[in-house]
Protein backbone atom coordinates (compact mmCIF):
# COMPACT_ATOMS: atom_id res chain seq x y z
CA UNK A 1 0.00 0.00 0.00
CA UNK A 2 1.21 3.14 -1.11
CA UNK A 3 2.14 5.74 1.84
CA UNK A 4 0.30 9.06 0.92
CA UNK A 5 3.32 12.37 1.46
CA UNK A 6 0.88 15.24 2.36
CA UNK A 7 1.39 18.42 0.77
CA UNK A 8 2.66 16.83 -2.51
CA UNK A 9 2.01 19.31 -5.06
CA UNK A 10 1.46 17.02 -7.82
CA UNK A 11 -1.10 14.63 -5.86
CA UNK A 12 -3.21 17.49 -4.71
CA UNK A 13 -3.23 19.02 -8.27
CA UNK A 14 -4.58 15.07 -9.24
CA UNK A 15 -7.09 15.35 -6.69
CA UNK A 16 -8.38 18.34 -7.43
CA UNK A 17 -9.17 17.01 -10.88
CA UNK A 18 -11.49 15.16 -9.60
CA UNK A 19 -13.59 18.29 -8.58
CA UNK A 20 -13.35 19.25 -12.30
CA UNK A 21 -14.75 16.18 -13.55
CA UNK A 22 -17.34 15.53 -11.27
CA UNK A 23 -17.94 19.64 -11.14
CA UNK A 24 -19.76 18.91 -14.98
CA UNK A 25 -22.88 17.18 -13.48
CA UNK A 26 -23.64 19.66 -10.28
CA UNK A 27 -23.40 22.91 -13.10
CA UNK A 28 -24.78 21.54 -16.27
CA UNK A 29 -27.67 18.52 -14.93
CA UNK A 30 -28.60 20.18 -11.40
CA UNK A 31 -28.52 23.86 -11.98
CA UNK A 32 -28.50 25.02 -15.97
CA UNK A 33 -29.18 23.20 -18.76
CA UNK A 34 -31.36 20.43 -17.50
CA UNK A 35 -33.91 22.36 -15.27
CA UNK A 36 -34.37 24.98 -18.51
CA UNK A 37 -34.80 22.07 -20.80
CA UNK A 38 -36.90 20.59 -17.88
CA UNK A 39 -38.73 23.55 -17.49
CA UNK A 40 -39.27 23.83 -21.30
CA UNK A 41 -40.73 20.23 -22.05
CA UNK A 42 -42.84 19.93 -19.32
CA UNK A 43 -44.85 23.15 -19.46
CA UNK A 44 -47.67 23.03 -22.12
CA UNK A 45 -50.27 25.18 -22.77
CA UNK A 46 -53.12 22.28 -22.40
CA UNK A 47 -51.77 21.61 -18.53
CA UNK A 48 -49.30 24.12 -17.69
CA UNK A 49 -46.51 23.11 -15.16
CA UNK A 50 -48.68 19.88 -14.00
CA UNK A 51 -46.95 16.69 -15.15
CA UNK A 52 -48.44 13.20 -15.19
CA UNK A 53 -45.71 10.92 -13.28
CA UNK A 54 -46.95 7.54 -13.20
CA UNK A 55 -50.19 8.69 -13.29
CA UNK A 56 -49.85 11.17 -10.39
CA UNK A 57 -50.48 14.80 -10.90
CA UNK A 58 -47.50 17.29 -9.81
CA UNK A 59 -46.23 20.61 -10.69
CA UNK A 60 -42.73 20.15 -12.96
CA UNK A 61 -40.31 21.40 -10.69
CA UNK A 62 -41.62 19.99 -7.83
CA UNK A 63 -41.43 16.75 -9.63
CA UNK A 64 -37.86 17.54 -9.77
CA UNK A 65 -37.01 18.72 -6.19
CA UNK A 66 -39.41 15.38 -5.16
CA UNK A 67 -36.80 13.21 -6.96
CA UNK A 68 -33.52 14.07 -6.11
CA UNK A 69 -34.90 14.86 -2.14
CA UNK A 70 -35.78 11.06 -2.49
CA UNK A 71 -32.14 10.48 -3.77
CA UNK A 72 -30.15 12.12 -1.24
CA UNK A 73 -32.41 10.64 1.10
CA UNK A 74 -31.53 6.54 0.42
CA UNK A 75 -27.77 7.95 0.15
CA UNK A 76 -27.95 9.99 3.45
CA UNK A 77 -29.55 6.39 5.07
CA UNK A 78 -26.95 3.87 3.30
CA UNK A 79 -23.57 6.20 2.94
CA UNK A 80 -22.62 5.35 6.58
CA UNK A 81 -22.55 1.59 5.89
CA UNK A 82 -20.91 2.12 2.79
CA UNK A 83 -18.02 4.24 4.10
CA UNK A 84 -17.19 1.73 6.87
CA UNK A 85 -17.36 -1.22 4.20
CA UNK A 86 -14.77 0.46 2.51
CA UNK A 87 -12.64 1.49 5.39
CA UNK A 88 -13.13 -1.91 6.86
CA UNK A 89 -12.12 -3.83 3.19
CA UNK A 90 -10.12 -1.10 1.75
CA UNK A 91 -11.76 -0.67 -0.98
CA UNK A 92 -12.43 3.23 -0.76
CA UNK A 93 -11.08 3.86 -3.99
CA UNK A 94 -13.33 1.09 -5.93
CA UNK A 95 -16.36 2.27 -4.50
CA UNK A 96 -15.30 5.49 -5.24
CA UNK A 97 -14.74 4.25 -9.31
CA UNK A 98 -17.93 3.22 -8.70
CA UNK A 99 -20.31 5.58 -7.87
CA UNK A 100 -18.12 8.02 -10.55
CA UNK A 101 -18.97 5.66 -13.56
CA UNK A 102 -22.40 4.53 -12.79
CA UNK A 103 -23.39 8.46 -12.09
CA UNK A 104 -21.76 8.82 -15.73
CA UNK A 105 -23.41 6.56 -17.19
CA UNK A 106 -26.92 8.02 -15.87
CA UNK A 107 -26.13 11.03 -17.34
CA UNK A 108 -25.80 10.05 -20.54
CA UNK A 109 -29.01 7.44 -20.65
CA UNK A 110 -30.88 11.42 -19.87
CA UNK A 111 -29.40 11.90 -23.75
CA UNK A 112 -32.95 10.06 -24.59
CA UNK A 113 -34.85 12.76 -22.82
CA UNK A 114 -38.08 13.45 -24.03
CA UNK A 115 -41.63 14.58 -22.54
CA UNK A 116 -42.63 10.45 -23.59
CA UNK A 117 -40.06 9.80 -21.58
CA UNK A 118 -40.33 11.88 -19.12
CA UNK A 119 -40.85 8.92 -16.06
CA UNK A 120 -37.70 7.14 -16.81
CA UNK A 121 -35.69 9.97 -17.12
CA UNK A 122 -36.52 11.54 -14.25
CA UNK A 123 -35.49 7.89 -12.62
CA UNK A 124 -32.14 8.71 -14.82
CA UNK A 125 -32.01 12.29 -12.92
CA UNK A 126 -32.10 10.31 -9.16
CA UNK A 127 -29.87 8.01 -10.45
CA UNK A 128 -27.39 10.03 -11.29
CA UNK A 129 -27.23 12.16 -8.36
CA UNK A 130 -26.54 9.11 -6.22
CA UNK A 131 -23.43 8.59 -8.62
CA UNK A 132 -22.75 12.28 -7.63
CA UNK A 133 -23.48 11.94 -4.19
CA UNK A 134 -20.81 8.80 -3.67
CA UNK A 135 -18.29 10.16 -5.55
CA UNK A 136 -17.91 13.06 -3.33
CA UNK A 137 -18.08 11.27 -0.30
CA UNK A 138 -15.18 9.37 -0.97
CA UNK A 139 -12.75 12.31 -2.57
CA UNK A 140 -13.67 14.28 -0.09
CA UNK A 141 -12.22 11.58 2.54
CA UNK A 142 -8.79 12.64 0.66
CA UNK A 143 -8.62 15.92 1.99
CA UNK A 144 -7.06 14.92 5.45
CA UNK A 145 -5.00 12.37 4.07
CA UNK A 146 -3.16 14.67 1.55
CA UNK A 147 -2.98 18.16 2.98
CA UNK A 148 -1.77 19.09 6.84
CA UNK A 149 -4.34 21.15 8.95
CA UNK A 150 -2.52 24.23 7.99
CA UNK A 151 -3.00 23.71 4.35
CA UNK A 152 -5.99 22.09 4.15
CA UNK A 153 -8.21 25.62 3.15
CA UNK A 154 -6.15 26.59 0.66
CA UNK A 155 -6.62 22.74 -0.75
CA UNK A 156 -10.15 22.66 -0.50
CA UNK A 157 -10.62 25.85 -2.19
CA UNK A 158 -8.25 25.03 -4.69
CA UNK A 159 -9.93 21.44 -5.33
CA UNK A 160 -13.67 23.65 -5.63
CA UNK A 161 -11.52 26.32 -7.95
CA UNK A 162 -10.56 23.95 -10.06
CA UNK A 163 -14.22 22.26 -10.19
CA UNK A 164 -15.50 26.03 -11.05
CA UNK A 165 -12.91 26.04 -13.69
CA UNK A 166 -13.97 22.68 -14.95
CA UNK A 167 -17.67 22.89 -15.35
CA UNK A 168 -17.62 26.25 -17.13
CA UNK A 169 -15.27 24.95 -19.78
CA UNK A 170 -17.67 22.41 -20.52
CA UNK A 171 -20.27 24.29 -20.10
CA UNK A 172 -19.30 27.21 -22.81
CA UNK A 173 -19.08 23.39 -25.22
CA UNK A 174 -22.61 22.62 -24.63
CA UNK A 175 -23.53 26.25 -25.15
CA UNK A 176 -21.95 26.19 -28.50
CA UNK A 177 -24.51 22.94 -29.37
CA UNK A 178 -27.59 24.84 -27.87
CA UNK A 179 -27.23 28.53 -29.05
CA UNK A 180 -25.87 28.14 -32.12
CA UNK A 181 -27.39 24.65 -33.18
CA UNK A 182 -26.90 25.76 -37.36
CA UNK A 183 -22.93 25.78 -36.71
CA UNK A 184 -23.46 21.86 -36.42
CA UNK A 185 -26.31 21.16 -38.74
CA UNK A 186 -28.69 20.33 -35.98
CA UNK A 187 -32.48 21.20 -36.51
CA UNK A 188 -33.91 19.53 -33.73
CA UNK A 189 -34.04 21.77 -30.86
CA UNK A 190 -33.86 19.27 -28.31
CA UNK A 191 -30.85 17.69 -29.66
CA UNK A 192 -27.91 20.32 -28.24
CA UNK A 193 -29.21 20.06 -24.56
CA UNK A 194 -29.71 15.96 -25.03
CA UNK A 195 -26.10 16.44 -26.28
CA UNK A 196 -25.04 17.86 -23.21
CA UNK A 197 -26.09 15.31 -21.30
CA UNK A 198 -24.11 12.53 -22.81
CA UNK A 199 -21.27 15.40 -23.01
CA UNK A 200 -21.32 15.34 -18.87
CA UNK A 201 -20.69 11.92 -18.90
CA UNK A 202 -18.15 11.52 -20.79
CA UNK A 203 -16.59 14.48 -19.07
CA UNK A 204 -17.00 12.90 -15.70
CA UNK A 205 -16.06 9.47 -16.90
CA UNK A 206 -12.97 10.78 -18.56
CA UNK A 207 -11.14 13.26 -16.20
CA UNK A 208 -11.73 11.31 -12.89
CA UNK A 209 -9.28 8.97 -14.29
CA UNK A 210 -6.51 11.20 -13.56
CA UNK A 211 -7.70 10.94 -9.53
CA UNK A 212 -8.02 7.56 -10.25
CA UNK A 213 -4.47 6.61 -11.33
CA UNK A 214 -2.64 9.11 -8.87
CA UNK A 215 -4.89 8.31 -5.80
CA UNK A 216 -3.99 5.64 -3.62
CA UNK A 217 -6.47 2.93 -2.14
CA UNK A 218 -6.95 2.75 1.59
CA UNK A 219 -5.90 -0.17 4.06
CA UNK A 220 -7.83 -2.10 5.33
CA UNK A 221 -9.45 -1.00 9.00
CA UNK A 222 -8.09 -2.54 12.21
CA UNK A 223 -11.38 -4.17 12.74
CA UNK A 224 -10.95 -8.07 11.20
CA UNK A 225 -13.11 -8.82 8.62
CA UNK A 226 -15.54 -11.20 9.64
CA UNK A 227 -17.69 -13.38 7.44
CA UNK A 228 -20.87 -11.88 8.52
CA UNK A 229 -20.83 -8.27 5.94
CA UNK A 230 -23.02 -6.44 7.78
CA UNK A 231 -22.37 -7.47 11.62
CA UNK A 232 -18.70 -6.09 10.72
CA UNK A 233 -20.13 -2.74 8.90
CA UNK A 234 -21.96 -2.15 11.99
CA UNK A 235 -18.75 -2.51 14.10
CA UNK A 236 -16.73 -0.17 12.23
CA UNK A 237 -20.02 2.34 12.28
CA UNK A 238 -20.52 2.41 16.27
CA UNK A 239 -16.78 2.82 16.29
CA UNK A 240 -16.73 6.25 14.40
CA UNK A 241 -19.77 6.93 15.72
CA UNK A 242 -18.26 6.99 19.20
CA UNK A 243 -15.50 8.75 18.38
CA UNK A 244 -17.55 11.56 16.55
CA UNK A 245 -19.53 11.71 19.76
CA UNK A 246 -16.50 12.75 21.90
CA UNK A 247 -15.19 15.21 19.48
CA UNK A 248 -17.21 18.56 20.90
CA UNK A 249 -16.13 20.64 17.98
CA UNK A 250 -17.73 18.30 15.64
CA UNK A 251 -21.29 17.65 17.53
CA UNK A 252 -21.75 21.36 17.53
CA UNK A 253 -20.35 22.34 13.79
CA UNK A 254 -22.91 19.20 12.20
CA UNK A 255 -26.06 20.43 13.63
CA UNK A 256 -25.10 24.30 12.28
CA UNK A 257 -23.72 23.13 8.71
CA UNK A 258 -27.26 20.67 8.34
CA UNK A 259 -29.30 24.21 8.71
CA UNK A 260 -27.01 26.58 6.77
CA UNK A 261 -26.40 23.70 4.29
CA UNK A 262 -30.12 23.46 3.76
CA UNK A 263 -30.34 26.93 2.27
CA UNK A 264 -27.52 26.89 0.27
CA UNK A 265 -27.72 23.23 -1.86
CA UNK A 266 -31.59 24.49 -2.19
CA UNK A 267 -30.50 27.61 -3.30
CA UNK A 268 -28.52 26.55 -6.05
CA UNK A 269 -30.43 23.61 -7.62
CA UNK A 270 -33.63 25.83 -7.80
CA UNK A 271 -32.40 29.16 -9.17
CA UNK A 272 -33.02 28.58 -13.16
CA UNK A 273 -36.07 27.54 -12.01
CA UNK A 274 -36.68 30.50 -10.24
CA UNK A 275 -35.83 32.79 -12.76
CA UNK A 276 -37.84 30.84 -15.41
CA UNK A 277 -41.29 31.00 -13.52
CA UNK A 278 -40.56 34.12 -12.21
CA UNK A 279 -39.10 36.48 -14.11
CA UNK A 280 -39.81 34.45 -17.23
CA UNK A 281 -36.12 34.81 -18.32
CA UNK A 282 -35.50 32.52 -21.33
CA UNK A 283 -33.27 29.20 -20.92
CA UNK A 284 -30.04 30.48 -22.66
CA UNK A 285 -30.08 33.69 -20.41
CA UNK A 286 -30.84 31.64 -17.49
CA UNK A 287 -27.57 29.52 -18.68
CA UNK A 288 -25.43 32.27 -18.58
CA UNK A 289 -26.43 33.56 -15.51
CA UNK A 290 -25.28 30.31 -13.79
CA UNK A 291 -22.52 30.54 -15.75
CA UNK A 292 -21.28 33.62 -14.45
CA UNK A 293 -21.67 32.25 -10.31
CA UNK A 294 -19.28 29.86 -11.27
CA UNK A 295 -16.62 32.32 -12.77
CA UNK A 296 -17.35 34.55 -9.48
CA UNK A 297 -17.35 31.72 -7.20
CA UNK A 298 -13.60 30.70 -8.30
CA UNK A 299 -13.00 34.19 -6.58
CA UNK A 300 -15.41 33.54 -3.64
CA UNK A 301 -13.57 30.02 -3.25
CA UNK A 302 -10.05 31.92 -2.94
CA UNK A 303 -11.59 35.17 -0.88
CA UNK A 304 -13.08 33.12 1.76
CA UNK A 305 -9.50 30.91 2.10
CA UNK A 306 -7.61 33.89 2.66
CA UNK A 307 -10.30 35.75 4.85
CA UNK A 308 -10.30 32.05 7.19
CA UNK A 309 -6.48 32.79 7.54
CA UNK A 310 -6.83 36.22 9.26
CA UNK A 311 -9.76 35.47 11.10
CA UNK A 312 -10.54 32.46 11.48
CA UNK A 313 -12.95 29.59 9.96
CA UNK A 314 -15.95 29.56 12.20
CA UNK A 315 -16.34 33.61 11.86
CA UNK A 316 -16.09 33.67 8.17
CA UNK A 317 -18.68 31.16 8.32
CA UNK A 318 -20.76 33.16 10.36
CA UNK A 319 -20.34 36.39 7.90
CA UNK A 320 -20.89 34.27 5.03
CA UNK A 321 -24.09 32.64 6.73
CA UNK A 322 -25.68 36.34 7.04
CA UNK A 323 -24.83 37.23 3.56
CA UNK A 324 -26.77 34.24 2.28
CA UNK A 325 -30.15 35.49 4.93
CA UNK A 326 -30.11 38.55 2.83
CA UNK A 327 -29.82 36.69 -0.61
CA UNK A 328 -32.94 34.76 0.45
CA UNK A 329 -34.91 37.74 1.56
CA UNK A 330 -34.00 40.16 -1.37
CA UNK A 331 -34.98 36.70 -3.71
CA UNK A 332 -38.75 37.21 -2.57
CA UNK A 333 -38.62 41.28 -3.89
CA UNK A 334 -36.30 40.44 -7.25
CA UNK A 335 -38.76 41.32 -10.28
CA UNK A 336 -36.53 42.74 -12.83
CA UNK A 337 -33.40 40.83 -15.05
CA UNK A 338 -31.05 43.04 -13.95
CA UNK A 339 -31.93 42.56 -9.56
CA UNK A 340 -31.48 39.05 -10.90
CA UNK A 341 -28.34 39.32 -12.47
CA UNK A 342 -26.27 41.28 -9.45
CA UNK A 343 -28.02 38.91 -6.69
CA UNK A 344 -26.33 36.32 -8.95
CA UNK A 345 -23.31 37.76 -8.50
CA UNK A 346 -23.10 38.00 -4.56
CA UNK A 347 -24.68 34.08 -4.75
CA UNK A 348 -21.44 32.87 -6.39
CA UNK A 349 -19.45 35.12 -4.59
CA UNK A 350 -20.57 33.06 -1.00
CA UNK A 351 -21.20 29.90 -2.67
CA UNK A 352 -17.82 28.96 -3.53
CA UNK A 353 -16.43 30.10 -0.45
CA UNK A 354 -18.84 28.44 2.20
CA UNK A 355 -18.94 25.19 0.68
CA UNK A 356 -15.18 25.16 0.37
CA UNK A 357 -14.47 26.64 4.15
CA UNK A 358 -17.08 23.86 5.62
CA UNK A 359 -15.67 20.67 4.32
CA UNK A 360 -12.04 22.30 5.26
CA UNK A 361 -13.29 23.04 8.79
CA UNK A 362 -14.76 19.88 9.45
CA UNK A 363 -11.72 18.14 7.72
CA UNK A 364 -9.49 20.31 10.20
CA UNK A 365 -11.66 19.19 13.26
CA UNK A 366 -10.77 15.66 12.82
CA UNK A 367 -7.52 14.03 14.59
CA UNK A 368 -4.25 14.56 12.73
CA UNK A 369 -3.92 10.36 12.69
CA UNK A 370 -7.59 9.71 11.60
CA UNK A 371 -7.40 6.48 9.61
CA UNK A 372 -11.05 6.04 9.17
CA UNK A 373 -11.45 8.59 6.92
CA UNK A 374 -14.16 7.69 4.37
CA UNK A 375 -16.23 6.78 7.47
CA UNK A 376 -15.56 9.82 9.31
CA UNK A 377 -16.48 11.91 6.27
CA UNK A 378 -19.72 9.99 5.74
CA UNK A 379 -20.97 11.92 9.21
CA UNK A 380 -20.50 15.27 6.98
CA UNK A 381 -22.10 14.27 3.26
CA UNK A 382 -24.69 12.43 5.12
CA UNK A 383 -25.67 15.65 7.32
CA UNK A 384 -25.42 17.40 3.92
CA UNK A 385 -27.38 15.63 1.77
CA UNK A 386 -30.36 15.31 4.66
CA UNK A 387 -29.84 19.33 4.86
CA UNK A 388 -30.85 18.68 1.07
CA UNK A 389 -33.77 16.75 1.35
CA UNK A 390 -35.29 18.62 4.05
CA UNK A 391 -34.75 22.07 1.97
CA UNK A 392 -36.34 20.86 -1.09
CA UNK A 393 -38.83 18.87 0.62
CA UNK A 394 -39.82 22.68 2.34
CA UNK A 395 -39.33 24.23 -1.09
CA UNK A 396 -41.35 21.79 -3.45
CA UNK A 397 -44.25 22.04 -0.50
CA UNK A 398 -44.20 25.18 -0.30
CA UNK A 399 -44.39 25.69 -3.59
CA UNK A 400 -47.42 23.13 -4.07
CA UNK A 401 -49.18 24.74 -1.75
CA UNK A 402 -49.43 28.32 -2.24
CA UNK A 403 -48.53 27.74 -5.77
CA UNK A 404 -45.92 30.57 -5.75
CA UNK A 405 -42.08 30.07 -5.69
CA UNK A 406 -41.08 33.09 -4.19
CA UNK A 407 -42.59 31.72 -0.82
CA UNK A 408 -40.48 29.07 -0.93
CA UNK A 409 -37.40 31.12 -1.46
CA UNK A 410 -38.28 33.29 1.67
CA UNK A 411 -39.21 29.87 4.02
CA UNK A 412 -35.18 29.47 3.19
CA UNK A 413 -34.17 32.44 5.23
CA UNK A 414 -35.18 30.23 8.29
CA UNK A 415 -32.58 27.93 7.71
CA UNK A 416 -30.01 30.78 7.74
CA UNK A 417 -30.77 32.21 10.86
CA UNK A 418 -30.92 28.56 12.99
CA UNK A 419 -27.30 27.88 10.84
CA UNK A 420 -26.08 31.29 11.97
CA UNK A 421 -27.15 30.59 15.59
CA UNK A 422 -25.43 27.20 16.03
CA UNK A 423 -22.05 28.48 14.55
CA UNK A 424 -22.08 30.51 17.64
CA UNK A 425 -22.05 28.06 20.03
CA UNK A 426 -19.16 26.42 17.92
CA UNK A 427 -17.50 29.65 17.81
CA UNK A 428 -17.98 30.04 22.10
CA UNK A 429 -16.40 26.69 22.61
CA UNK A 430 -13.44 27.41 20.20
CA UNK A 431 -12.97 30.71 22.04
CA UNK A 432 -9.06 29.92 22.60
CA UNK A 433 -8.49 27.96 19.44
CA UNK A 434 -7.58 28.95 16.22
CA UNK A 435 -9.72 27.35 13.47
């Protein structure tokens, strides 16, 4: 088994690839292309936005926000077990490979997306997001493995620059097929966003192999395999599961990233959507818009990594928490194209660097000789993907019941202000430590 040097330049550059391949799903299937070609097939002037799902009438993009809450909900239950299987077999890496390619493939079955297939594709859309989901379990488990606590901000933000970097080079590609579809000889309109579809699987496919080849697997846990799968699974589980529970830093900072997290994942997988049904801005504007959080968000990524070093992770956090309140409330007055365009702007400006800072500060509250790592990180994606179901469960319901989005934006703010809150009490007990 390969012994991992932290700090290597070269391996952290490899891992960080991983962030751009996988980077291609979250921008072009969660938040652009796919809920504007969504949007566009499933609203019809006979029924509106009401969709027939297996016979069940539902508004589109509740539909949507229905499916992949159901997704992160069977990975939030099962990622535990699967994290100590592969700390407890060493096969971290292979699951890894695995989620990666079967997400991939997902992605490009939704290249046969049309409103007559609308029930297996939006299977296709789950299914994918589990691949998703998996994958970044596991490469997140990296971080504390090849970076030292001192280093491990600027590493996650590079790893999240890099993904930023990624995703908008593929997505200006699939622009190319979609807004200028006569370059290429297509005439079916549906064909350039089906195209980007397969496009983000191949993407994701193809670049995690560099991770793949420069990443090394994991040993096997201390805990002998027994014969009996699950009784051992379990073992490993209370195990971390202890350990978690005597680490104070941790039991506080989970319950406060769960609320903020809420927000924020809702947040971005429901803003094309917003500005479609609200604003009625058209899909390629809508595109570019996203487009341009990602470019600012490199900068957020950086900002907020620099800003942790002068004063200090949990109080960035806490500043970036309260930006996000307002982003919510202002959401529920937007009305023109331009309010839309600059709170776009300050949305990738915090995105990037709150998602980066929280899996760095969690990854710095762990134990400098933390073996367990996959396990250990399955604590954080699983409070983060729960965060997700509950805040597009609140959304979608919201949104099915007063039939108006913008109430649904504003029910966000909540989660903001509990997040806020709890990084408080993290911050009290940290008083005299600097993280």
């Amino acid at each position: 088994m390969r012994v991992i040097k932290k700090n290597d330049k070269r391996l952290i550059r490899s891992w960080s690839m991983y962030d751009w391949a996988n980077s291609a799903y979250n921008l072009v299937i969660t938040s652009t292309i796919f809920p504007a070609y969504y949007t566009a097939i499933t609203q019809t002037e006979e029924h509106g936005d009401v969709v027939s799902f297996f016979g069940f009438k539902i508004i589109n993009t509740a539909l949507s926000n229905f499916s992949l809450a159901f997704a992160y909900l069977i990975m939030a239950i099962t990622l535990p077990f699967i994290s100590s299987y592969a700390d407890v077999h060493g096969k971290k890496k292979q699951i890894m490979m695995f989620f990666t390619y079967f997400g991939a493939l997902c992605c490009m079955g939704l290249f046969f997306f049309k409103i007559e297939t609308l029930e297996m594709s939006i299977i296709l859309f789950a299914l994918a997001a589990m691949g998703y989901i998996g994958g970044v379990l596991f490469n997140n488990s990296y971080l504390p493995e090849i970076a030292t606590a001192d280093q491990q901000d600027r590493v996650s933000a590079q790893g999240f620059a890099y993904g930023y970097v990624g995703c908008v080079t593929l997505q200006i590609i699939c622009l190319l097929f979609i807004l200028f579809p006569q370059w290429f000889g297509i005439t079916d309109a549906s064909f350039g966003p089906r195209l980007s579809f397969l496009l983000v699987g191949v993407w994701w496919a193809g670049f995690a192999t560099i991770p793949f080849r420069a990443l090394p697997g994991n040993q096997r846990s201390s805990i002998r395999a027994s014969k009996k799968l699950f009784r051992t699974v379990i073992i490993e589980f209370r195990i971390v599961l202890r350990k978690i529970g005597r680490m104070i830093r941790i039991k506080r900072f989970l319950p406060a990233y769960f609320f903020y997290a809420s927000g924020v994942q809702t947040v971005m997988i429901v803003a094309a959507a917003f500005g479609a049904k609200e604003l009625k801005m058209e899909s390629s504007k809508l595109i570019v818009t996203i487009l341009l959080i990602q470019l600012v968000a490199i900068l957020g990524a950086i900002l907020m990594s620099k800003l942790s070093e002068r004063f200090g992770n949990i109080k960035v956090l806490i500043a970036v928490v309260v930006v996000w309140l307002g982003i919510c409330i202002a959401a529920f007055f937007v009305h023109t194209e331009m309010q839309f365009y600059i709170l776009a702007c300050v949305v990738g400006l915090v995105m990037g660097g709150i998602q980066s800072l929280s899996r760095s500060t969690y990854s710095k509250f762990l134990p400098e000789d933390t073996k367990d790592t996959a396990s250990f990180f399955s604590f954080y994606d699983v409070t983060e993907k729960l965060a997700i179901v509950m805040g597009l469960l609140s959304f979608a319901f919201i949104e099915q019941v007063t039939h108006n989005i913008r109430y649904s934006a504003l029910a966000l703010s909540v989660f903001f202000i509990l997040g806020g809150l709890l990084l408080f009490r993290v911050l009290r007990f940290n008083k005299a430590m600097t993280v």
